[in-house]
Protein backbone atom coordinates (compact mmCIF):
# COMPACT_ATOMS: atom_id res chain seq x y z
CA UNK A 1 135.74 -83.57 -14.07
CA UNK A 2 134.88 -82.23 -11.10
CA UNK A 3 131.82 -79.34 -10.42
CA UNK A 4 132.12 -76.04 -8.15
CA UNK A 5 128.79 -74.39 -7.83
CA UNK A 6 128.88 -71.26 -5.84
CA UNK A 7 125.69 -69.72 -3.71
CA UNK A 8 125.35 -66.96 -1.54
CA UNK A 9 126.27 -63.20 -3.10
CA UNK A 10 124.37 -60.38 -3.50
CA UNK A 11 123.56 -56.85 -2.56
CA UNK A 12 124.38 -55.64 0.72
CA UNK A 13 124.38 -52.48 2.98
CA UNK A 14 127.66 -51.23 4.44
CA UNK A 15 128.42 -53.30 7.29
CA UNK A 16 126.34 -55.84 6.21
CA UNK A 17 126.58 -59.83 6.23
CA UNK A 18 126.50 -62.89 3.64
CA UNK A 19 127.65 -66.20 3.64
CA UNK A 20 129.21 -67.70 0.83
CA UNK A 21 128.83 -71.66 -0.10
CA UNK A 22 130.36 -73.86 -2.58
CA UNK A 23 129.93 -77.55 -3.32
CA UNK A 24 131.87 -79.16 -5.34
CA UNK A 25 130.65 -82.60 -7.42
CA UNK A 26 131.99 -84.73 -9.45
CA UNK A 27 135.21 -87.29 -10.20
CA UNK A 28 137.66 -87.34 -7.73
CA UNK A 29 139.19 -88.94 -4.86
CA UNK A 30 139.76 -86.80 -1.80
CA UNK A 31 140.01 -82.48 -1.47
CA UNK A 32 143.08 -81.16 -0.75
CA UNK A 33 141.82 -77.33 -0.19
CA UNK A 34 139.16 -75.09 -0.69
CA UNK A 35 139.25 -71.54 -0.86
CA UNK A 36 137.79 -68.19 -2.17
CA UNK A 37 139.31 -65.38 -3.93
CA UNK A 38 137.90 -62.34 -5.73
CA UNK A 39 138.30 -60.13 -8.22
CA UNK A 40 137.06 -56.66 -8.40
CA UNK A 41 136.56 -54.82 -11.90
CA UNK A 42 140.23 -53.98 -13.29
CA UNK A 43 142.11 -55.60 -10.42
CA UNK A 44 143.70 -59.40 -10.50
CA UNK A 45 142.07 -61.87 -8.75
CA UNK A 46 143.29 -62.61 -5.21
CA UNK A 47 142.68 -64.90 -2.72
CA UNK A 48 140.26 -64.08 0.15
CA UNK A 49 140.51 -67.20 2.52
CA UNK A 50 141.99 -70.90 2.32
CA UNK A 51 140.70 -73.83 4.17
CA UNK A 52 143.17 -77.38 4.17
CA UNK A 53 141.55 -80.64 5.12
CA UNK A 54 142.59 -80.60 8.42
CA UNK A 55 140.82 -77.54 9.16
CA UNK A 56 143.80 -75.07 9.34
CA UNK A 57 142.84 -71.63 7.88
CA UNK A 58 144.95 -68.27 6.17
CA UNK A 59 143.08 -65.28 5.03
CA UNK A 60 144.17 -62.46 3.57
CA UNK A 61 145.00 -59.50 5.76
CA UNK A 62 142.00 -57.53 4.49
CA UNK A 63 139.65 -59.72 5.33
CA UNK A 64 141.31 -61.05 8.90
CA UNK A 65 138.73 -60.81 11.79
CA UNK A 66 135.73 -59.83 9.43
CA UNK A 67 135.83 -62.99 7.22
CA UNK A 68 135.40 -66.67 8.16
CA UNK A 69 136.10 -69.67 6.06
CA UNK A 70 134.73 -73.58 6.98
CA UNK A 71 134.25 -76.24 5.67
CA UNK A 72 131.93 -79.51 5.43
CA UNK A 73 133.79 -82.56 4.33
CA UNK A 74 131.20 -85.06 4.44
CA UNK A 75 129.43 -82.66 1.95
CA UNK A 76 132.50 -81.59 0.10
CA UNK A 77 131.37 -78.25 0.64
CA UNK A 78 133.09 -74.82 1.84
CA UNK A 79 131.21 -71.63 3.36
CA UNK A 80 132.34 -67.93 3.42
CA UNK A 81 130.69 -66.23 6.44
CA UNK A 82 131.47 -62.12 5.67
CA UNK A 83 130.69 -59.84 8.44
CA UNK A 84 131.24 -56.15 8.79
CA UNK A 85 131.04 -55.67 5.09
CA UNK A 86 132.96 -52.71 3.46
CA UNK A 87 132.35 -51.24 -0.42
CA UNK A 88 135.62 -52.97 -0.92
CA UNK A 89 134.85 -56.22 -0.62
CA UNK A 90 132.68 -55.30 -3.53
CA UNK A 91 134.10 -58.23 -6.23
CA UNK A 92 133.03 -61.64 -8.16
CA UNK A 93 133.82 -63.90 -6.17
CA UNK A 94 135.26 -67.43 -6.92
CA UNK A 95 135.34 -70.76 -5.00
CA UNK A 96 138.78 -73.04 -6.06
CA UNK A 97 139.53 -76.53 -4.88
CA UNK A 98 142.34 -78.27 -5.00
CA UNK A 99 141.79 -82.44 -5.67
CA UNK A 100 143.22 -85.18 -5.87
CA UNK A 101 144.44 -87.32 -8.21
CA UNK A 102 147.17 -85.00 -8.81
CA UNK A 103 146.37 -81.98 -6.80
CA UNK A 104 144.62 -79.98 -10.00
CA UNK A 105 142.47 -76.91 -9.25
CA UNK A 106 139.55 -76.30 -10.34
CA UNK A 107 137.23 -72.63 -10.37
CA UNK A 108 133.32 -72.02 -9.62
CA UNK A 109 131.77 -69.51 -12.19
CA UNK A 110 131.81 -66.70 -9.64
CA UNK A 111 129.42 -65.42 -7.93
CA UNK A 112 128.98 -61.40 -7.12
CA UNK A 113 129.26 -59.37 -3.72
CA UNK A 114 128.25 -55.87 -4.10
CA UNK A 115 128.32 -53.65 -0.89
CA UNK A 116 126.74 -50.37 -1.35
CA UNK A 117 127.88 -47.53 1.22
């Protein structure tokens, strides 16, 4: 089994900054990806940012420019640095890696961004 534990969220002012972190635990052999995604009340969850082992990065379009992804693989760990934060981004969000053996994802518990305007 393997353990995402999510840090970071809270309440923040329009145009505000947090930084997201996630470390996973647990069985496995290597991490394919780590990424976050969200999900505000009544909407699907979708994803925010993706990080692959070898560093290369996708984010989603809302998010491009405001939102950076890294990651620490010595620590198995990936960060979410959010800058110029909108009411929009208000949403749970959720850290997902991708490990091997056989590439299965697993989910944090969420952890919840509220920007206030």
């Amino acid at each position: 089994q393997v353990q995402l534990v999510e840090s970071g969220g809270g309440l923040v002012q329009e145009g505000g900054s947090l930084r997201l972190s996630c470390a996973a635990s647990g069985a496995f052999f290597s991490i394919n990806a780590m990424g976050w995604y969200r999900q505000a009340p009544g909407k699907q969850r979708d994803l925010v940012a993706v990080i692959i082992r070898g560093g290369s990065t996708n984010y989603a379009d809302s998010v491009k420019g405001r939102f950076t992804i890294s990651r620490d693989n010595a620590k198995n760990t990936v960060y979410l640095q959010m800058n110029s934060l909108k009411p929009e981004d208000t949403a749970v969000y959720y850290c997902n890696a991708n490990v091997e053996p056989r590439a299965v994802n697993y989910w944090g518990k969420g952890t919840l961004v509220t920007v206030s305007s």
